[in-house]
N, C-alpha and C. Protein backbone atom coordinates (compact mmCIF):
# COMPACT_ATOMS: atom_id res chain seq x y z
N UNK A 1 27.91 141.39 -189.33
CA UNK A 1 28.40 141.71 -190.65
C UNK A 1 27.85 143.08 -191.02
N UNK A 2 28.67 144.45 -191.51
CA UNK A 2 28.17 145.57 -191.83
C UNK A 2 28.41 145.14 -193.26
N UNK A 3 27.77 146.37 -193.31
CA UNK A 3 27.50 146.92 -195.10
C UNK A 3 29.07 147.02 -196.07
N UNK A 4 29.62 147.28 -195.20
CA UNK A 4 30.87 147.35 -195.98
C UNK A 4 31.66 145.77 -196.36
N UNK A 5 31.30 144.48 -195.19
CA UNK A 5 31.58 143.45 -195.73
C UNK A 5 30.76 142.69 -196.31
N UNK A 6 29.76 142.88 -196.04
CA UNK A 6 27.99 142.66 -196.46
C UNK A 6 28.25 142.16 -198.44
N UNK A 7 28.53 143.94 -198.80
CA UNK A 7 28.66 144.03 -200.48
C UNK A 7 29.62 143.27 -201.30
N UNK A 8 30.58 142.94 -200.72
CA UNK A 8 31.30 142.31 -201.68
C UNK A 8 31.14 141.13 -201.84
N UNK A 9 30.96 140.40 -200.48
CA UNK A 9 30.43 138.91 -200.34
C UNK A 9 28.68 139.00 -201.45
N UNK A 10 27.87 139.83 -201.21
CA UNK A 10 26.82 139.97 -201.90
C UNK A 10 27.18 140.25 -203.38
N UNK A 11 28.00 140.91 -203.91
CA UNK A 11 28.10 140.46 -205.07
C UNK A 11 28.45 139.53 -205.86
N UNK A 12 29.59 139.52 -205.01
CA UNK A 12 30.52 137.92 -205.45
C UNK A 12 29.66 136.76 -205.52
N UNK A 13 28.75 136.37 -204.92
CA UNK A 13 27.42 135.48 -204.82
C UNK A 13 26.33 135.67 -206.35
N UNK A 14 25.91 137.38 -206.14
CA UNK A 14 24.95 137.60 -207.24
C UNK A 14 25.61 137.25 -208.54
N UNK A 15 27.35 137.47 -208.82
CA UNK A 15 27.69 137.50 -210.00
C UNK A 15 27.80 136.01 -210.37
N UNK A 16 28.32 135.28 -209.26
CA UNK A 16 28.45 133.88 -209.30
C UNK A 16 27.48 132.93 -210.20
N UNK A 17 26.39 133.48 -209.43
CA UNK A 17 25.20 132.47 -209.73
C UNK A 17 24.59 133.07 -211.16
N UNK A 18 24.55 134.52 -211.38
CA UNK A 18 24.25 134.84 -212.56
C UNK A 18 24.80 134.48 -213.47
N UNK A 19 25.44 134.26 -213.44
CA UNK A 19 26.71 133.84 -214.87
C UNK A 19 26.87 132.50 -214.57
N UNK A 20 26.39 131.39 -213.99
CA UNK A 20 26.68 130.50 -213.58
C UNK A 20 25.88 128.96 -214.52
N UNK A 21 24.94 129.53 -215.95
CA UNK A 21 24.26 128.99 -216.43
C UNK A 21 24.71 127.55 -216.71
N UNK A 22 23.82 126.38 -216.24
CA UNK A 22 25.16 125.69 -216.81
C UNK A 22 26.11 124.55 -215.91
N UNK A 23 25.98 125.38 -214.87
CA UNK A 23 27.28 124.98 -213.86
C UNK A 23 26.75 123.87 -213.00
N UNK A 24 27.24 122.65 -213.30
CA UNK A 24 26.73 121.76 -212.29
C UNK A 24 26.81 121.75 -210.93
N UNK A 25 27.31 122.83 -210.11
CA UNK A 25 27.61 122.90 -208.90
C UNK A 25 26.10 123.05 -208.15
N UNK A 26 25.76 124.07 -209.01
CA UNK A 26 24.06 124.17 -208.17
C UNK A 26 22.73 123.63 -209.00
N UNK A 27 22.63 122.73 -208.35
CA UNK A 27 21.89 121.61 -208.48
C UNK A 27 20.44 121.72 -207.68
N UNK A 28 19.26 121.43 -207.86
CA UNK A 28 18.42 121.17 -206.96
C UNK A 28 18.42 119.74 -207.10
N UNK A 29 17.70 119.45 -205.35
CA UNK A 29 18.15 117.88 -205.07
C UNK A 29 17.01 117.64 -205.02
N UNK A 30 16.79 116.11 -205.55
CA UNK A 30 15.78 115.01 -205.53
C UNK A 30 14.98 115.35 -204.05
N UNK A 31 13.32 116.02 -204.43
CA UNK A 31 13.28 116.52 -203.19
C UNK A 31 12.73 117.27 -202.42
N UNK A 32 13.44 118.32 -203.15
CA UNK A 32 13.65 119.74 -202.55
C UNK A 32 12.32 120.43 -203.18
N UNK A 33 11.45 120.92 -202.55
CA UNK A 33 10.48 121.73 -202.42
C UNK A 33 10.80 123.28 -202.05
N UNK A 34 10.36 124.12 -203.21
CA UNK A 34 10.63 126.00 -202.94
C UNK A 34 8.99 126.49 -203.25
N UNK A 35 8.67 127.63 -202.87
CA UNK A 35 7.98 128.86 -203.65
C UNK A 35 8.62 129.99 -203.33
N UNK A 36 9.18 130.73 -203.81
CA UNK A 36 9.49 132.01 -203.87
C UNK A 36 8.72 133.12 -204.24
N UNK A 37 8.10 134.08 -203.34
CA UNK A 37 7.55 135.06 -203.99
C UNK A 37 8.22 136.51 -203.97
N UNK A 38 8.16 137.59 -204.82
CA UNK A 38 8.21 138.78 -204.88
C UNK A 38 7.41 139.73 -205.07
N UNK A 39 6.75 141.06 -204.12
CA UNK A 39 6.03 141.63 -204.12
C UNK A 39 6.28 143.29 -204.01
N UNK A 40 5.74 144.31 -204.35
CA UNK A 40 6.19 145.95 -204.08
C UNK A 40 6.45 146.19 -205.42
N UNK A 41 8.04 146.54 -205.48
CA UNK A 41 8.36 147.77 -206.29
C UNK A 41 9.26 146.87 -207.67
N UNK A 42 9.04 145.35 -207.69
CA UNK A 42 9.62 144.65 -208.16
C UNK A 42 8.77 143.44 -207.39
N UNK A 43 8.21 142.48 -208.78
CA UNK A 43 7.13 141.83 -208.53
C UNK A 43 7.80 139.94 -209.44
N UNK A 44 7.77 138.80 -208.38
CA UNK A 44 8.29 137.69 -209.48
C UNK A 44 7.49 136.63 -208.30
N UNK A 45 7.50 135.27 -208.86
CA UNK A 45 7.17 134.01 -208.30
C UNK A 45 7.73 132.80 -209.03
N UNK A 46 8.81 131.80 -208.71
CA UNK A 46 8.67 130.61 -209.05
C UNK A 46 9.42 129.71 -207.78
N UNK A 47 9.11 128.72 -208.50
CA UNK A 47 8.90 127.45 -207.73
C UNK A 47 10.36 126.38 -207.75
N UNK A 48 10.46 125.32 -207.07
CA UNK A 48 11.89 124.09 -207.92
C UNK A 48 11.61 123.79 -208.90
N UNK A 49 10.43 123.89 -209.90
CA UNK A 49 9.63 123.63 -210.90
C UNK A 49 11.00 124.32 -212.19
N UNK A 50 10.79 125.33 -211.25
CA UNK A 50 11.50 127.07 -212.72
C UNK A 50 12.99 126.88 -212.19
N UNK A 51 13.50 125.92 -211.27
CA UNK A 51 15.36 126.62 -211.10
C UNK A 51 15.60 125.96 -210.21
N UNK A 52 16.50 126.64 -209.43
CA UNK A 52 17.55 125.25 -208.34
C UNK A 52 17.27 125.94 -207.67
N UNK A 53 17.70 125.03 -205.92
CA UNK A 53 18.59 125.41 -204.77
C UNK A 53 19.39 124.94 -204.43
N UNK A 54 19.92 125.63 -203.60
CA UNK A 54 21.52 124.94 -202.89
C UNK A 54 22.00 125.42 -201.88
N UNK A 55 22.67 124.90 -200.80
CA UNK A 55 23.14 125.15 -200.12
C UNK A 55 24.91 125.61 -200.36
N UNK A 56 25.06 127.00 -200.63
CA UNK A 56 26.64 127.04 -200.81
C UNK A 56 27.61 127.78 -199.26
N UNK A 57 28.93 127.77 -200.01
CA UNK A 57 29.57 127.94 -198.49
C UNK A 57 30.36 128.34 -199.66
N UNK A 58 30.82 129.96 -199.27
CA UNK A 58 31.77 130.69 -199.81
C UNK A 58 33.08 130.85 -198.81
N UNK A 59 34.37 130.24 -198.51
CA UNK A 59 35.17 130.29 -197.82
C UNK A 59 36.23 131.00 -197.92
N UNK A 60 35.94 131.48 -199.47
CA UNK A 60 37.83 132.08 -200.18
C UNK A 60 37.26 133.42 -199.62
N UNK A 61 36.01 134.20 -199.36
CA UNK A 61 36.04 135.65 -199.12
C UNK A 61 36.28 135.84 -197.31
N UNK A 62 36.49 137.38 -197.26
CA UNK A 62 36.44 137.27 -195.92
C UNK A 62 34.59 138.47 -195.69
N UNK A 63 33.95 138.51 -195.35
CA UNK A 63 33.37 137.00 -194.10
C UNK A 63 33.66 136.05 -194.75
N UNK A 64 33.96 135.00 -193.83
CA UNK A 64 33.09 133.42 -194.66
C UNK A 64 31.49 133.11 -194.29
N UNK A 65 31.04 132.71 -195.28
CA UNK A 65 29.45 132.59 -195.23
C UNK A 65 29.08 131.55 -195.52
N UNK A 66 27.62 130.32 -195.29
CA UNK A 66 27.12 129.93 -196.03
C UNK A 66 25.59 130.14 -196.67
N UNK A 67 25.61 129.70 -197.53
CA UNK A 67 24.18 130.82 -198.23
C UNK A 67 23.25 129.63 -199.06
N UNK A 68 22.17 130.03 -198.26
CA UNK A 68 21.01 129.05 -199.10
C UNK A 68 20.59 129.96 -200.38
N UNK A 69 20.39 129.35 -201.56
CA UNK A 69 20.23 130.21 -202.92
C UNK A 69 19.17 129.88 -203.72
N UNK A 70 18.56 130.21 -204.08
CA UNK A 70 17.06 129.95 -204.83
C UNK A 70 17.58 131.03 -206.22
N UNK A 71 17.43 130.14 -207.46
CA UNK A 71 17.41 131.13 -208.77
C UNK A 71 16.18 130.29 -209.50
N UNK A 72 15.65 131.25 -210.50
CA UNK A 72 15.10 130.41 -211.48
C UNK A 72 15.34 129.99 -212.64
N UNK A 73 14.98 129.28 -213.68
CA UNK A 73 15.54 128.85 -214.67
C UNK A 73 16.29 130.38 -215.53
N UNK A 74 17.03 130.02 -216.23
CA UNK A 74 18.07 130.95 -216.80
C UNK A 74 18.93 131.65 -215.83
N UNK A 75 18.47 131.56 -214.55
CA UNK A 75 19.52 132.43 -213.57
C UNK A 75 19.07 133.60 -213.33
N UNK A 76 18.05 134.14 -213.69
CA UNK A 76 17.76 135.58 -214.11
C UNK A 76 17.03 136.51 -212.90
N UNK A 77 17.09 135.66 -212.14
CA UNK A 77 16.36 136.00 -210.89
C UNK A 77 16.53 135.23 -209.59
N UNK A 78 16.91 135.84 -208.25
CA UNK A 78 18.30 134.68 -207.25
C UNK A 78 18.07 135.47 -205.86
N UNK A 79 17.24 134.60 -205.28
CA UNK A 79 18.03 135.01 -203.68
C UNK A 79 18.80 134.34 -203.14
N UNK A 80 19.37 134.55 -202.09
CA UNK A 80 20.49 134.74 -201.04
C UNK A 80 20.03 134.47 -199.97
N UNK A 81 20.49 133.65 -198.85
CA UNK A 81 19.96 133.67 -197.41
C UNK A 81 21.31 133.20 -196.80
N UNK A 82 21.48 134.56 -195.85
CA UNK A 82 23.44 134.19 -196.23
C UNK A 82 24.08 134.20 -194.67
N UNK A 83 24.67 133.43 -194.24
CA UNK A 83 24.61 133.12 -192.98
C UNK A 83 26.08 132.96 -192.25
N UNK A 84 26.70 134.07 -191.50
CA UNK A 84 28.19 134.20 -191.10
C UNK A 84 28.77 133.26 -190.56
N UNK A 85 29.83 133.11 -190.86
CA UNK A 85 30.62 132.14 -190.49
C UNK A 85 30.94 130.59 -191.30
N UNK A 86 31.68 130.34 -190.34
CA UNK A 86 32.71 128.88 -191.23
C UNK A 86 31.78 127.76 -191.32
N UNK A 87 30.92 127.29 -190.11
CA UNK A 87 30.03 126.09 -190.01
C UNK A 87 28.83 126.78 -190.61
N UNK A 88 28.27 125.32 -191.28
CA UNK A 88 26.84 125.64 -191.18
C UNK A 88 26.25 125.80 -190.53
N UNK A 89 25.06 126.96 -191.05
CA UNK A 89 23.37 127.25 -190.40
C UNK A 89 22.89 126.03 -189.71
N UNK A 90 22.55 126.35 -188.27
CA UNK A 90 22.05 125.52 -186.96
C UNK A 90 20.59 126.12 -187.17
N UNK A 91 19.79 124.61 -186.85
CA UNK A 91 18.25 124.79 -186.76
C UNK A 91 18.10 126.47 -185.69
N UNK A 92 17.43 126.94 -185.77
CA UNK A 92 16.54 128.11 -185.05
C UNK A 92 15.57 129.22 -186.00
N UNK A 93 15.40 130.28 -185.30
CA UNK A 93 15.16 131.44 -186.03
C UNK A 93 16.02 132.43 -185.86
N UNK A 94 16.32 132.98 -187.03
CA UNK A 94 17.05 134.16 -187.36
C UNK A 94 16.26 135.47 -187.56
N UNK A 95 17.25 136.76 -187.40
CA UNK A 95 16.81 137.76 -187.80
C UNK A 95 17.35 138.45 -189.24
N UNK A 96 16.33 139.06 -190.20
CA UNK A 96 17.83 139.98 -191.46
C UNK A 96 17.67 141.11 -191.01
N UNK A 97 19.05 141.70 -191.40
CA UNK A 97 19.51 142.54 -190.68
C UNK A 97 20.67 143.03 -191.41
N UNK A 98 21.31 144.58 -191.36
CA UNK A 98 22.72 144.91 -192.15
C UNK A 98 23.75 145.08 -190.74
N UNK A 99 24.15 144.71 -189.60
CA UNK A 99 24.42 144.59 -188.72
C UNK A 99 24.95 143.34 -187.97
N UNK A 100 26.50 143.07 -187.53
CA UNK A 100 26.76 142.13 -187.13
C UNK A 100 26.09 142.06 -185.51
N UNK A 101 26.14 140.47 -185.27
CA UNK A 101 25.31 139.83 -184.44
C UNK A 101 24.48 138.78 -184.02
N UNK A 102 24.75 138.03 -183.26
CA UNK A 102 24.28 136.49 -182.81
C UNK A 102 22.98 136.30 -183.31
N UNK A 103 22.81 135.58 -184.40
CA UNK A 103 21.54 135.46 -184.66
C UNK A 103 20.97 136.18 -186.03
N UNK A 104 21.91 137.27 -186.73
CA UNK A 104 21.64 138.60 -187.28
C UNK A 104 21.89 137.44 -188.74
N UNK A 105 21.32 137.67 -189.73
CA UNK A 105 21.43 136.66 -191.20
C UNK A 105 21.43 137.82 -192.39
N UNK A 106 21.61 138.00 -193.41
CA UNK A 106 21.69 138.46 -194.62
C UNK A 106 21.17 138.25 -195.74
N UNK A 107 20.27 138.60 -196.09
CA UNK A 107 19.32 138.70 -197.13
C UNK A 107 19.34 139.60 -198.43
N UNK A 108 19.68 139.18 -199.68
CA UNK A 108 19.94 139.55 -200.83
C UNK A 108 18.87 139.27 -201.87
N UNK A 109 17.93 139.59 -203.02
CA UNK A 109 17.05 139.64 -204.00
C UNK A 109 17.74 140.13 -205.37
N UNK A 110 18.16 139.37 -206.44
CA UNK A 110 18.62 140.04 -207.51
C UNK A 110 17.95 139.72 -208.55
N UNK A 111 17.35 140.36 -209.79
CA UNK A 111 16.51 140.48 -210.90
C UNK A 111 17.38 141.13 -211.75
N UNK A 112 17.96 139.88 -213.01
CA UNK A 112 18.74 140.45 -213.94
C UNK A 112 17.84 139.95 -215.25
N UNK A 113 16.59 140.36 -215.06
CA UNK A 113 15.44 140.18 -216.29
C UNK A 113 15.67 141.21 -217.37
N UNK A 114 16.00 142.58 -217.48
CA UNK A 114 16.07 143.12 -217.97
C UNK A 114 17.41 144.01 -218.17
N UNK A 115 17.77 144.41 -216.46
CA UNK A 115 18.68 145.41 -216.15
C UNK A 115 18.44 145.15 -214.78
N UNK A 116 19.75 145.08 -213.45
CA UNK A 116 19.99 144.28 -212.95
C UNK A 116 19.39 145.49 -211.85
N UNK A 117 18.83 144.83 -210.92
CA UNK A 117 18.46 145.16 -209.49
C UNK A 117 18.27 144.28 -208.53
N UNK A 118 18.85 144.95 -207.75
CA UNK A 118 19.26 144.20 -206.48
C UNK A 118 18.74 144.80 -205.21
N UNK A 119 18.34 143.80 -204.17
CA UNK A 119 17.71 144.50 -203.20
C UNK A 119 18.36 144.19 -201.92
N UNK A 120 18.67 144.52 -200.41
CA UNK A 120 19.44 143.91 -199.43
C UNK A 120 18.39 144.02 -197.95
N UNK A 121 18.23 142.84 -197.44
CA UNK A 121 17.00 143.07 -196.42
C UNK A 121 17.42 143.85 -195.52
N UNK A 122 16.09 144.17 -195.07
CA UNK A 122 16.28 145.24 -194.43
C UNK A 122 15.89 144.85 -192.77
N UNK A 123 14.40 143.81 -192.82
CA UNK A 123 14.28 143.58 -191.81
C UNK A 123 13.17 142.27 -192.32
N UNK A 124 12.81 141.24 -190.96
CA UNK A 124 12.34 140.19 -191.28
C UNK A 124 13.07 138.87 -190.61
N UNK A 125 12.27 137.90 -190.81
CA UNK A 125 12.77 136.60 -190.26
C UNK A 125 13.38 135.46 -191.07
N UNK A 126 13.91 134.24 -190.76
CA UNK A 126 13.86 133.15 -191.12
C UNK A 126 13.89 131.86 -190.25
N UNK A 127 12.98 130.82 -190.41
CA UNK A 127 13.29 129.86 -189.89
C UNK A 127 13.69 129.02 -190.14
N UNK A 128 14.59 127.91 -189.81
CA UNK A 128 15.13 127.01 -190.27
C UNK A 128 14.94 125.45 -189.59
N UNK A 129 15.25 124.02 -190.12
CA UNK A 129 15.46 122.90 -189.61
C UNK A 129 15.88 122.35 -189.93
N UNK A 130 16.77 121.59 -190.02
CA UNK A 130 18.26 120.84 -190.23
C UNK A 130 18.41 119.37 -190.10
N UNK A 131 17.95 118.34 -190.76
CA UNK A 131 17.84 117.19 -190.37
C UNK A 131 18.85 116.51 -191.85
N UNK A 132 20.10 116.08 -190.71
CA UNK A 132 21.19 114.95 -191.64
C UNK A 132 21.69 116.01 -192.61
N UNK A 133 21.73 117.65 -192.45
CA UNK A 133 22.41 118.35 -193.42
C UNK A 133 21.45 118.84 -194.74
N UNK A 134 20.24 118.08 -194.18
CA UNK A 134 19.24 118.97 -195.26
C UNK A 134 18.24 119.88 -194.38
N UNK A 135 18.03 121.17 -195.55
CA UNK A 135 17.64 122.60 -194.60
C UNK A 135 16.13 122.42 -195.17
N UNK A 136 15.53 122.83 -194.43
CA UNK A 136 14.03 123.45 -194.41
C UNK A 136 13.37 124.64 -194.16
N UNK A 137 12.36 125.16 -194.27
CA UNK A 137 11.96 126.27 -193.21
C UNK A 137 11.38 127.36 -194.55
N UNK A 138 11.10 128.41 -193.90
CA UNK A 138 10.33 129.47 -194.36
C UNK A 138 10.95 131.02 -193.85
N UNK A 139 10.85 131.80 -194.71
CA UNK A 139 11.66 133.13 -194.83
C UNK A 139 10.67 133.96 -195.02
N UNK A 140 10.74 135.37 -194.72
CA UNK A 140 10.02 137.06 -195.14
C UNK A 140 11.26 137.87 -194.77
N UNK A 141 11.31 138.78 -195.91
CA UNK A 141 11.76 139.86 -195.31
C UNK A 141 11.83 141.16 -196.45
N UNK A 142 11.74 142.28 -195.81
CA UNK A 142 11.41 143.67 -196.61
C UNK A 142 12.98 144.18 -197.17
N UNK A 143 13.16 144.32 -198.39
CA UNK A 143 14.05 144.63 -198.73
C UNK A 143 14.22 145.98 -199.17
N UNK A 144 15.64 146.75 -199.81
CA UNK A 144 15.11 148.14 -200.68
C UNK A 144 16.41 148.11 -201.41
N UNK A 145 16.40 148.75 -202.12
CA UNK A 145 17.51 148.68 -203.26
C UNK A 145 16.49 149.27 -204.67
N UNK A 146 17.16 148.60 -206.14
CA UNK A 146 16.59 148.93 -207.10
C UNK A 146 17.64 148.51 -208.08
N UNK A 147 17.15 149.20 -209.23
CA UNK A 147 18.27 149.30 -210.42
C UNK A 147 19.29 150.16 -210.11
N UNK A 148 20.38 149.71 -210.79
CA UNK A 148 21.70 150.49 -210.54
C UNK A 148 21.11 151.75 -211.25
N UNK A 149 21.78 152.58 -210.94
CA UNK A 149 21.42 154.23 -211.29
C UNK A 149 20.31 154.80 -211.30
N UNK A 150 19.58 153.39 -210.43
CA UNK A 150 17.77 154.08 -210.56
C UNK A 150 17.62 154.05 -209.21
N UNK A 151 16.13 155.14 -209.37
CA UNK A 151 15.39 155.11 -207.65
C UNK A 151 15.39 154.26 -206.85
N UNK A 152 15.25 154.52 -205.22
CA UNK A 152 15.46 153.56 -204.59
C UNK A 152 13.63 152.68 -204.73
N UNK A 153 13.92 151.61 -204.46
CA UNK A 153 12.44 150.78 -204.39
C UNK A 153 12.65 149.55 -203.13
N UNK A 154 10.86 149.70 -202.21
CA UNK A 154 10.84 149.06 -201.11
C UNK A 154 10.44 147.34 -201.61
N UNK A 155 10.98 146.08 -201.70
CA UNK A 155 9.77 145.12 -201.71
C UNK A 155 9.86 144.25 -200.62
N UNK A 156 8.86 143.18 -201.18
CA UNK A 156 8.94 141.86 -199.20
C UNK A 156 9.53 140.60 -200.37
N UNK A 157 10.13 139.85 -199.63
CA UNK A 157 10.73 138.82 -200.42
C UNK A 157 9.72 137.81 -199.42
N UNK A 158 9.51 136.58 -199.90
CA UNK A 158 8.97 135.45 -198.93
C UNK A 158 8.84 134.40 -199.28
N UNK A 159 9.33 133.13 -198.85
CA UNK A 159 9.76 131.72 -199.22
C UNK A 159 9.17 130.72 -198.40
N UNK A 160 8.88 129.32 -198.82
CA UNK A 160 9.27 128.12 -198.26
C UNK A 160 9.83 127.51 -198.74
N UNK A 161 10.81 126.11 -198.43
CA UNK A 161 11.21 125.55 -198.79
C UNK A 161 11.77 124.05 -197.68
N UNK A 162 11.84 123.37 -198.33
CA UNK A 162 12.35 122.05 -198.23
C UNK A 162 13.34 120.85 -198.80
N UNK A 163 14.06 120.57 -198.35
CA UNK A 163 14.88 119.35 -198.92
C UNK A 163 15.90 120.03 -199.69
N UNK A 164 16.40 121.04 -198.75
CA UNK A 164 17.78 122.01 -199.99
C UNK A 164 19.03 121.58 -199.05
N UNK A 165 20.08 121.06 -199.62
CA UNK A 165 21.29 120.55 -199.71
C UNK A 165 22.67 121.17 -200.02
C-alpha cells in the first residue's frame, strides 16, 4: 500500500471514528485489555478504562483493509493498526511501513484535543495472536506528521492489548 492509497483509507478511518461519538458500532468487548502510550513531539496515555477497541474492516474503499482501533473516551484521540486486504489479520509479526508488501501493516496516530494532528508510521513492529477471532499482541512504532499547517513532528506510538474483537 503507497502513500497515495495509504491517505484516503487513513482518513476515511480518522474521520469515521472522530465523529463517531455515540455510535454503537465500536464497542469495547467484555475483556478486552489496552494501554496505549504516546511519546516525542505529541505526548498521551489511556487505557479500555478511557475508550474502546475494535476490530473494523473497511470494504467500500479501495484498498480494502481491516484495522484494529484504539480511541479514548470522547474520540479525541485514535489509533489505527490497519492491515491490507479482504480477510482478516493472521497471527504473526508485522512490519509499519508506507510501502506495499507481504507482511508491510499501516500505522496511523490522530489527536483531535485541540486542533487535529495526525501522524503515519514510519517504522516499527506489531505482533499479533488470534484465538476464535479475538486479537491480542503488542505494537511500537515511530511516527511523523503533526498539525495540519504546522511543523513536521517525530513521535513512538506503543501498545498492548488483549481481547479486541
Amino acid at each position: 500500500m503507497n502513500m497515495k492509497t495509504l491517505l484516503p483509507v487513513a482518513m476515511l478511518l480518522a474521520t469515521g471514528l472522530l465523529t463517531s461519538c455515540g455510535n454503537g458500532a465500536d464497542k469495547t468487548a467484555s475483556g478486552t485489555v489496552y494501554n496505549i502510550n504516546v511519546t516525542g513531539g505529541n505526548t498521551a496515555n489511556w487505557t479500555q478504562g478511557d475508550g474502546k477497541a475494535s476490530l473494523k474492516h473497511v470494504a467500500t474503499e479501495v484498498p480494502k483493509v481491516h484495522s484494529l482501533h484504539f480511541t479514548n473516551k470522547g474520540n479525541k484521540l485514535m489509533v489505527a493498526l490497519m492491515f491490507p486486504g479482504d480477510a482478516p489479520p493472521a497471527a504473526g509479526k508485522y512490519v509499519f511501513g508506507n510501502a506495499a508488501g507481504a507482511g508491510v501493516v499501516n500505522g496511523l496516530y490522530v489527536d483531535n484535543r485541540s486542533k487535529i494532528e495526525s501522524y503515519t508510521a514510519a517504522e516499527g513492529t506489531i505482533e499479533l495472536t488470534v484465538k476464535g477471532g479475538v486479537y491480542s499482541g503488542k505494537f511500537e512504532f515511530k511516527g511523523q506528521g503533526g498539525p495540519i499547517g504546522g511543523g513536521q513532528k517525530e513521535i513512538k506510538v506503543s501498545g498492548t492489548f488483549e481481547g479486541v474483537k
